[in-house]
Protein backbone atom coordinates (compact mmCIF):
# COMPACT_ATOMS: atom_id res chain seq x y z
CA UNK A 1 0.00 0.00 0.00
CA UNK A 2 2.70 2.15 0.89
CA UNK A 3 4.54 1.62 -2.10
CA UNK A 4 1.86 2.82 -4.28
CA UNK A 5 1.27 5.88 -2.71
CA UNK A 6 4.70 6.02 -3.12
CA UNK A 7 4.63 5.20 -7.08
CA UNK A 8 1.53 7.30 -7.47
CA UNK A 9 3.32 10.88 -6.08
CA UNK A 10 6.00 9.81 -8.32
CA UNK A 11 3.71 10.02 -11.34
CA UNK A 12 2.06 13.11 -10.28
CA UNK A 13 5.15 14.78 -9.94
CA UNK A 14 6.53 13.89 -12.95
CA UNK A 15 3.32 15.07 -14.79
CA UNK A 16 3.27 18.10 -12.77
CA UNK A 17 7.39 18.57 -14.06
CA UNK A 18 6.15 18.07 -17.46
CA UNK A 19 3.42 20.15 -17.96
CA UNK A 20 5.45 23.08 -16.41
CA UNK A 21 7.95 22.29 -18.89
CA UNK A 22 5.80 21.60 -21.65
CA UNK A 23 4.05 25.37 -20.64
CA UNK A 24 7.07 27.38 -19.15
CA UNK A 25 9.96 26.39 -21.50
CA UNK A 26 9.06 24.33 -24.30
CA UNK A 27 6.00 26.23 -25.79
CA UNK A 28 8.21 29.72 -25.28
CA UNK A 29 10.89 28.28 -26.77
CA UNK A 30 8.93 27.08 -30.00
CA UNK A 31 6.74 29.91 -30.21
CA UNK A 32 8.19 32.46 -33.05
CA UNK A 33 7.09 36.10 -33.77
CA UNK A 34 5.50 36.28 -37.22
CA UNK A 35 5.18 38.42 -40.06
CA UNK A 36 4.18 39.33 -43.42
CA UNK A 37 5.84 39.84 -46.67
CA UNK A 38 4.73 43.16 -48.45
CA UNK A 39 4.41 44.25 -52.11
CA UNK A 40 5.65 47.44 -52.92
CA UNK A 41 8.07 49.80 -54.92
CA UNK A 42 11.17 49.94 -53.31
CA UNK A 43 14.43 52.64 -54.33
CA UNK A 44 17.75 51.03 -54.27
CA UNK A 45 20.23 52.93 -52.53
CA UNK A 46 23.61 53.17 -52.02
CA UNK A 47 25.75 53.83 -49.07
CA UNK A 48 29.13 56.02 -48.86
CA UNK A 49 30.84 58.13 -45.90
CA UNK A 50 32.55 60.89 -46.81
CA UNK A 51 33.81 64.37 -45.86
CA UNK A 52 32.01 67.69 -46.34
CA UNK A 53 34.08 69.96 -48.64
CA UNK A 54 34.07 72.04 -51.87
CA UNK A 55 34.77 72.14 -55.38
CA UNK A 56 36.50 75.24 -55.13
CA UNK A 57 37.98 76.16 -51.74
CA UNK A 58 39.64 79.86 -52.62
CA UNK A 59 42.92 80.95 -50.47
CA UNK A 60 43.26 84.51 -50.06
CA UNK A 61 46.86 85.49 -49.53
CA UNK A 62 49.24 88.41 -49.17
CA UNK A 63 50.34 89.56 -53.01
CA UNK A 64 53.11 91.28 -51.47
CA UNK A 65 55.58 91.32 -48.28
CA UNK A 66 54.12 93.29 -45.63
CA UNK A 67 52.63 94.12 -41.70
CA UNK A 68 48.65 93.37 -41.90
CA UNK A 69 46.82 96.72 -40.96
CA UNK A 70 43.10 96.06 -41.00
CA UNK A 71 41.14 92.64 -41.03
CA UNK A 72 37.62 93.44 -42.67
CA UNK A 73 35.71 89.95 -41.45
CA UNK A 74 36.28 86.92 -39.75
CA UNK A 75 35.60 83.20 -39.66
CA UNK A 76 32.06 81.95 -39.71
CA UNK A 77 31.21 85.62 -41.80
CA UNK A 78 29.84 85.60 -44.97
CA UNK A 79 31.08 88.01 -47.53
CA UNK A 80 29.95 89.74 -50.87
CA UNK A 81 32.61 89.66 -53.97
CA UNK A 82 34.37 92.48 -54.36
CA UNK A 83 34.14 93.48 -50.70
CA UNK A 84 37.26 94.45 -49.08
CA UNK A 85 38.60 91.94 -46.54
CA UNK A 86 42.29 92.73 -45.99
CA UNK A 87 44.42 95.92 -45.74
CA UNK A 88 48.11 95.97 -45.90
CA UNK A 89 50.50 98.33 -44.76
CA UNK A 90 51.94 100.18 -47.51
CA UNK A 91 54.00 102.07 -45.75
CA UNK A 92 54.76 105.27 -47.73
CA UNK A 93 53.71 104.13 -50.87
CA UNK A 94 50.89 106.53 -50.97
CA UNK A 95 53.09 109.53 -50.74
CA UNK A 96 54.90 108.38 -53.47
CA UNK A 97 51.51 107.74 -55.56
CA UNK A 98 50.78 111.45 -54.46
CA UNK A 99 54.00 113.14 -55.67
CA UNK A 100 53.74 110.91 -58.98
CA UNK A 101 50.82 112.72 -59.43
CA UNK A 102 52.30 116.01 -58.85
CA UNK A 103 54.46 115.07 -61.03
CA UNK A 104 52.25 114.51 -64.17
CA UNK A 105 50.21 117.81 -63.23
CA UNK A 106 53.26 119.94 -63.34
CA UNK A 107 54.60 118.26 -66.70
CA UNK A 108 51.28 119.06 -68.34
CA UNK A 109 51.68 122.94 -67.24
CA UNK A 110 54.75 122.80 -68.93
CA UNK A 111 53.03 121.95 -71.90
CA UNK A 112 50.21 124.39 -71.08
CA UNK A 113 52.88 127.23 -70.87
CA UNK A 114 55.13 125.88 -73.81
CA UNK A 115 52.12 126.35 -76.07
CA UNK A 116 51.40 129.82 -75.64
CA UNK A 117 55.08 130.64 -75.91
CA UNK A 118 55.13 128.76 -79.40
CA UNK A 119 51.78 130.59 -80.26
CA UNK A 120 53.61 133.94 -78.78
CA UNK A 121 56.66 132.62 -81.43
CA UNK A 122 54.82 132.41 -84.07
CA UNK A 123 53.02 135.88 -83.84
CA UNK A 124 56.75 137.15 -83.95
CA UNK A 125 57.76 135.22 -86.61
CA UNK A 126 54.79 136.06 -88.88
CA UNK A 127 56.03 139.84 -87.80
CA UNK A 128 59.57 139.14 -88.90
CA UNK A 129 58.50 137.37 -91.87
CA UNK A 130 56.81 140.27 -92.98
CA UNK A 131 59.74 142.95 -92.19
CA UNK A 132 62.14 140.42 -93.65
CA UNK A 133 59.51 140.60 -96.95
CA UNK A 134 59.94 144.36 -96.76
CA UNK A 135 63.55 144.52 -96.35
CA UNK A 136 64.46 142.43 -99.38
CA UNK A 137 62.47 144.14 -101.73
CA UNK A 138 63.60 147.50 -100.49
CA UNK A 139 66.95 146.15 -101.02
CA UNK A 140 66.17 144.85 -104.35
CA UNK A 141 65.12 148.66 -105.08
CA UNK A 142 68.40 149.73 -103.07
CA UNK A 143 66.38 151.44 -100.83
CA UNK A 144 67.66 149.51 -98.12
CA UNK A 145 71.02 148.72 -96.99
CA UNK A 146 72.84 145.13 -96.69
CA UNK A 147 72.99 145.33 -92.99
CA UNK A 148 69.55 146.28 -92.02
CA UNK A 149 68.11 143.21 -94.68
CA UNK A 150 70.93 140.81 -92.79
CA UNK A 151 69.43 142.26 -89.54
CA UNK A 152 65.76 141.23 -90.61
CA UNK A 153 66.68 137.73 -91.81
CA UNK A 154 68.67 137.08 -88.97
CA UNK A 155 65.74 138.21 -86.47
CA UNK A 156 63.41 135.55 -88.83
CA UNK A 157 66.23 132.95 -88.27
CA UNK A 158 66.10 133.47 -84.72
CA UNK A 159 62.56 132.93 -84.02
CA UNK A 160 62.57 129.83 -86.25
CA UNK A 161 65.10 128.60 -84.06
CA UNK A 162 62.96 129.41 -81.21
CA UNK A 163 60.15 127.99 -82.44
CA UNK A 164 62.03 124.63 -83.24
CA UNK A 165 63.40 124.68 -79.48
CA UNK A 166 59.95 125.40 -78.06
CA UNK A 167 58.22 122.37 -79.71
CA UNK A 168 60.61 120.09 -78.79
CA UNK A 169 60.92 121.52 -75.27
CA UNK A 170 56.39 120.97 -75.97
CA UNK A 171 57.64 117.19 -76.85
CA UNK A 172 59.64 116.94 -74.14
CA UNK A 173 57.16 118.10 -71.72
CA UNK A 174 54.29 115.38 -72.99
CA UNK A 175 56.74 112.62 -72.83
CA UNK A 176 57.56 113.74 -69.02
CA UNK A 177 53.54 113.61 -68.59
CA UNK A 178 53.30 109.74 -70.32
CA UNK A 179 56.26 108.64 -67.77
CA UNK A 180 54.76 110.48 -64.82
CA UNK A 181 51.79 108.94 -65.97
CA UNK A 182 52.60 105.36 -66.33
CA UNK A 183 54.51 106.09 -62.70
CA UNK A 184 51.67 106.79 -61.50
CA UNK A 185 49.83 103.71 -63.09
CA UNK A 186 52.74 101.22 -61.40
CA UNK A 187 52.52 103.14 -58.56
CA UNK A 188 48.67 102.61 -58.04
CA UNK A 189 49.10 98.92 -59.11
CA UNK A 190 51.70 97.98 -56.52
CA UNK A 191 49.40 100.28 -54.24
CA UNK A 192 46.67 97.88 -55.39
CA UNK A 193 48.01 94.99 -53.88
CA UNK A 194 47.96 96.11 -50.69
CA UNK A 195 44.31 96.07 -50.21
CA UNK A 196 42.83 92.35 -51.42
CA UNK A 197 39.13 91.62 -51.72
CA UNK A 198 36.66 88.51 -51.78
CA UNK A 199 37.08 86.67 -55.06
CA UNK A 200 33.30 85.47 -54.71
CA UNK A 201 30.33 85.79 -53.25
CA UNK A 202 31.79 82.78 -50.10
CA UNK A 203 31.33 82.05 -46.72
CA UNK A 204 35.12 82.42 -44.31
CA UNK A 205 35.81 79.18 -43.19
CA UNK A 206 39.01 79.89 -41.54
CA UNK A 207 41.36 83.06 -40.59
CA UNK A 208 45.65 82.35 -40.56
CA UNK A 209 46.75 85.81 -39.79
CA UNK A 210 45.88 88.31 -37.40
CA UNK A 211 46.39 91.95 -37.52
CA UNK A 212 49.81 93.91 -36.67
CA UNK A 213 51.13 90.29 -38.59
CA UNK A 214 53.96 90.14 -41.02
CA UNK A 215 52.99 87.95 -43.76
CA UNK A 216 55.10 87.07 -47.47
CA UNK A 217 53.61 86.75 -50.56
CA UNK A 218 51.38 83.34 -50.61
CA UNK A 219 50.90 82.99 -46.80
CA UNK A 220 46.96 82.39 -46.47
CA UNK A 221 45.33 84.83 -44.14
CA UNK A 222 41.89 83.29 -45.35
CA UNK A 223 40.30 80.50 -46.98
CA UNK A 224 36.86 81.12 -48.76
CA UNK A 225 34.36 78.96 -49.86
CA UNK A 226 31.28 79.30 -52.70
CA UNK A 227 28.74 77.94 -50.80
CA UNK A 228 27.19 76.52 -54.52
CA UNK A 229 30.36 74.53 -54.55
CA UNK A 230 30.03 72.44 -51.37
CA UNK A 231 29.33 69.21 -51.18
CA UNK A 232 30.24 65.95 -49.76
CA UNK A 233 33.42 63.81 -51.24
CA UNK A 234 32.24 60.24 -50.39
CA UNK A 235 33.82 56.88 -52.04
CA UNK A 236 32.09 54.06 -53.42
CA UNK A 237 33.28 50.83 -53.46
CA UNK A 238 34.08 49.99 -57.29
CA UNK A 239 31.42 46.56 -56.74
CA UNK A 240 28.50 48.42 -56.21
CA UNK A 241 29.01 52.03 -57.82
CA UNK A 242 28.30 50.96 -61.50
CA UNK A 243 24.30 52.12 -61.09
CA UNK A 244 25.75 55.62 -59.85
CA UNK A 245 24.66 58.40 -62.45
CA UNK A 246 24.95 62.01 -62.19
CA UNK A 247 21.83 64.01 -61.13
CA UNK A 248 20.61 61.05 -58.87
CA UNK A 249 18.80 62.03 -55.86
CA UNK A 250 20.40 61.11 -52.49
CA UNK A 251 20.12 61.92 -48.83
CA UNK A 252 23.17 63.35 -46.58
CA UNK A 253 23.51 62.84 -42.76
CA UNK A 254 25.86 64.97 -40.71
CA UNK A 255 27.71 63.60 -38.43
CA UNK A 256 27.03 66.50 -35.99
CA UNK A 257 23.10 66.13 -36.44
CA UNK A 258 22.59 62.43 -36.88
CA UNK A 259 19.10 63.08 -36.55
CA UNK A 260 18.35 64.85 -39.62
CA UNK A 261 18.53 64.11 -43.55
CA UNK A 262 19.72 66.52 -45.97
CA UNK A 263 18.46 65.90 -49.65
CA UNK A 264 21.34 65.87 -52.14
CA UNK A 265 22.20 65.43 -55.28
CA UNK A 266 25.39 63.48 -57.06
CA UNK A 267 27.37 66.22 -58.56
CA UNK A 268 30.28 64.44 -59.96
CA UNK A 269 31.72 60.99 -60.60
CA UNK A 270 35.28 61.49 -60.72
CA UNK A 271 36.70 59.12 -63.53
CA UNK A 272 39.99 57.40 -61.76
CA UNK A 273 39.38 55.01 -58.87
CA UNK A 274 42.13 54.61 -55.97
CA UNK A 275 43.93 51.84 -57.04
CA UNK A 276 44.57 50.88 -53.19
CA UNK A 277 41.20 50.87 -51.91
CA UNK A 278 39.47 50.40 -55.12
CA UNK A 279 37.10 53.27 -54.31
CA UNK A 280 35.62 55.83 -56.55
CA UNK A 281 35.27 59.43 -55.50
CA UNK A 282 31.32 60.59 -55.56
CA UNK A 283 30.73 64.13 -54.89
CA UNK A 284 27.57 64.92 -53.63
CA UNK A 285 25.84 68.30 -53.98
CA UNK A 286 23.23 69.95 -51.19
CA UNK A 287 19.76 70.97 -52.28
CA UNK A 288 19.73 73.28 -49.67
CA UNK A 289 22.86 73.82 -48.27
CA UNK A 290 22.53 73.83 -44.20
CA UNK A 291 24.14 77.39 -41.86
CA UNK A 292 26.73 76.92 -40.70
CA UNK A 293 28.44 74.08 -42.25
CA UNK A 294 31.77 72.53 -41.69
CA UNK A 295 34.17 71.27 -44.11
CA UNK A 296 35.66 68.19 -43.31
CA UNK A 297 33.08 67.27 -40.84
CA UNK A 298 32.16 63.47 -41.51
CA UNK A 299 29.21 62.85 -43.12
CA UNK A 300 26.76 59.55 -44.69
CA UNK A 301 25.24 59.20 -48.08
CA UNK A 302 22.44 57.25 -49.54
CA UNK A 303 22.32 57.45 -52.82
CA UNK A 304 18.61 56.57 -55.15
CA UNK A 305 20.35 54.37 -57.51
CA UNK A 306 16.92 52.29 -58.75
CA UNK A 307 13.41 51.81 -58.06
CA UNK A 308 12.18 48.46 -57.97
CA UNK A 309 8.59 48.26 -58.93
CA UNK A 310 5.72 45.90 -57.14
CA UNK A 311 8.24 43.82 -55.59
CA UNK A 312 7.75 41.44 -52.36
CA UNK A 313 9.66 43.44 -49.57
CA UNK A 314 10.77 41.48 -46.51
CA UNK A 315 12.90 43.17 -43.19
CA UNK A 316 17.02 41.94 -43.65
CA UNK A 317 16.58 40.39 -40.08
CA UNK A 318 14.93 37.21 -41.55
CA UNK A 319 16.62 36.74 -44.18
CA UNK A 320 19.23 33.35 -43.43
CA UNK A 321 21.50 31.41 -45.11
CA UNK A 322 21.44 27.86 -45.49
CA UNK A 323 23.54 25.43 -47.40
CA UNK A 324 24.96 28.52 -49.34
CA UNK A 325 21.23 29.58 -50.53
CA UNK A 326 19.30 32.39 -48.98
CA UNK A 327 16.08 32.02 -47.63
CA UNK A 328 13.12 32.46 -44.97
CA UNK A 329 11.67 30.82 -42.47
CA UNK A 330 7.94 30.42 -43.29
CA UNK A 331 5.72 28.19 -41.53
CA UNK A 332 3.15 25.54 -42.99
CA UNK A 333 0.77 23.58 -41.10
CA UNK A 334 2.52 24.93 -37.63
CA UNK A 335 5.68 23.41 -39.16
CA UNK A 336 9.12 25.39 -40.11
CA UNK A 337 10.30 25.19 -43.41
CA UNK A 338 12.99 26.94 -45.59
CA UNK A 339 11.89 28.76 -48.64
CA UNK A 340 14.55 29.70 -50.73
CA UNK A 341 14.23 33.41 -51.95
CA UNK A 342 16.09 35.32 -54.84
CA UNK A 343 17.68 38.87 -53.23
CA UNK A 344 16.96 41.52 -56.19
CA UNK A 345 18.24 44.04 -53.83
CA UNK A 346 18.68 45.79 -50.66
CA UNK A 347 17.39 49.25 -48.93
CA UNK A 348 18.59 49.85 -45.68
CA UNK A 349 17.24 47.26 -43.73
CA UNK A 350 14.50 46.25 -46.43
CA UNK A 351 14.85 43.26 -48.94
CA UNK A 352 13.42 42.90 -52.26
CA UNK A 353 13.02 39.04 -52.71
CA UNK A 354 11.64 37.02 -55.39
CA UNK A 355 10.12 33.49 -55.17
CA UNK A 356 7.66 34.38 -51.85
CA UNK A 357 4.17 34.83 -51.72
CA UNK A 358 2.80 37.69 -50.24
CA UNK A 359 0.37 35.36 -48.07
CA UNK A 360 3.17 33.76 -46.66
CA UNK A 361 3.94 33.40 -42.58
CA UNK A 362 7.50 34.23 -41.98
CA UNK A 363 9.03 33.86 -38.59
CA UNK A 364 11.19 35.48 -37.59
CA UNK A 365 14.38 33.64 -35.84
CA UNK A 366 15.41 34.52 -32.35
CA UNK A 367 18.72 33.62 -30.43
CA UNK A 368 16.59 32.86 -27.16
CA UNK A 369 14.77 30.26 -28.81
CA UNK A 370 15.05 26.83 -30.22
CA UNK A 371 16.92 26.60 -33.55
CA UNK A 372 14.79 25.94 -37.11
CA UNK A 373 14.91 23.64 -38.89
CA UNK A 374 13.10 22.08 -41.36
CA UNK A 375 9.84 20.37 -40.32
CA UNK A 376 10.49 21.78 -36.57
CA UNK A 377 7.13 22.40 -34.99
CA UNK A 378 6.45 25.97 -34.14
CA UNK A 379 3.74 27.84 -32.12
């Protein structure tokens, strides 16, 4: 009697054990999280990380050796082409542009006052052109003696001689205003070069100098950028940047505001690939280009490569590999099996798959659960 109360607690314990198994493990473990497949178009895009920067990245620079006297913006300003952003000290070049320029005025009053002395001349000379007239016929008549006729042609002689020194003193004079002139001109042009302005309409990006500074020729003081030019400088692995065309849409995340996307264009494909790392350079343009910005700052690309039209879409997380094919876990009859699927391509963490009907039960596989496999009973 004993014994089979015994035998009988046995049993009920072990049934007990099993059904809280069966319940508390084995049904968990079996049961799978489901979902369905979805028809849809789906863009094709392609992924790149890059580095903001520009096409065009201007340098501004000294043009000539000199102490920095005036800084006309800053980094982070924008500024207008033409505007003046740097003054140089030039010392006493002015002065020198100033007394060049006396210089010129008082050649041309030479020439001013030579002029009315050969106008002066040649009153005189028409005078002494017409006593000299007189005098030779009055010596033809011999009412005149030899002397006073020498004495008339000698006073004509005279002012010829003056007139002849006058013009080329009047020659003189405007060839002292041309080289006074064209002082002037190098003057102003080396003058020039002491004041330097924005190339472009551009945003500063950075300042190298600072005021009271001596710079050389070709030291930057700032860098400039058109903000049309920007754009991000990404590489594409060779495999999968044959689809990449220029004027395909994309969208750009900063690395300093993960949160947001930027739409973008593709600008450029530039035609050599990096031998080493087999990587194509594609730059990619802002729509809208975001204030501030900041070249170099990291930055992600997607680019729209395709659209795939009414395809079966499936999440990347169920997709699994098995016996080198590439498949899902659907399940029939509360059964697991493996349907093989054809990959047509991949968005992010989408799937376009062919060979799955858009009725099927996928599950999707879990690392806290049992293992599929095929024919495993699921819940």
């Amino acid at each position: 009697m004993k014994n089979s109360i015994k035998y009988a607690l046995i049993a009920l314990a072990l049934l007990i054990g099993g059904a809280i198994f069966y319940n508390k493990v084995y049904i968990p473990k079996s049961t799978y999280a489901t979902l369905s497949p979805k028809e849809e178009d789906m863009k094709l895009q392609t992924f790149g990380i890059g580095n903001v920067g520009a096409k065009e990245i201007y340098n501004i620079t000294a043009l000539t050796a000199s102490k920095i006297k005036a800084l006309h913006t800053d980094e982070g300003e924008w500024v207008k082409k033409g505007q003046l952003l740097v003054e140089m000290d030039a010392v006493d070049l002015p002065e020198l542009v100033a007394e060049a320029k006396i210089s010129v005025k008082k050649a041309k009053m030479e020439v001013t006052a030579s002029r009315k002395d050969l106008d002066a001349l040649y009153a005189q000379r028409n005078l002494a052109l017409v006593t000299y007239d007189r005098y030779k016929k009055l010596k033809i008549q011999s009412f005149a003696s030899q002397s006073e006729y020498d004495k008339a042609k000698a006073d004509l002689d005279a002012i010829k001689a003056q007139i002849a020194a006058t013009k080329a003193h009047i020659n003189s004079a405007l060839q002292e205003v041309k080289r006074s002139q064209t002082s002037v001109k190098a003057l102003e042009v080396k003058l020039s070069r002491y004041k330097i302005y924005a190339p472009v309409d551009g945003y500063v990006i950075t300042k190298e100098a600072e005021v009271a500074q001596s710079v050389v020729p070709t030291q930057s003081i700032f860098k400039i950028v058109n903000p049309q030019d920007v754009w991000i400088r990404t590489y594409i692995d060779e495999r999968i940047s044959g689809n990449i065309k220029v004027g395909q849409h994309a969208h750009i995340t900063l690395r300093s505001q993960a949160g947001k996307k930027f739409a973008g264009v593709v600008k450029r494909i530039v035609a050599e690939s990096d031998a080493v790392t087999q990587e194509r350079e594609v730059d990619v343009a802002f729509e809208k280009l975001p204030i501030p910005f900041y070249i170099n700052e990291q930055a992600e690309v997607l680019i729209n490569t395709k659209t795939l039209q009414n395809v079966v879409t499936v999440p990347t997380k169920v997709i699994v590999h098995k016996d080198g094919k590439s498949g899902v876990w659907i399940a029939q009859n509360s059964k697991a099996h493996f349907q093989k699927v054809k990959v047509l391509g991949i968005s992010g963490k989408i799937v376009a798959v062919k060979n799955l009907a858009t009725n099927a039960v996928i599950l999707v596989p879990a690392t806290n659960k049992k293992p599929l496999h095929e024919g495993a009973r699921v819940h």
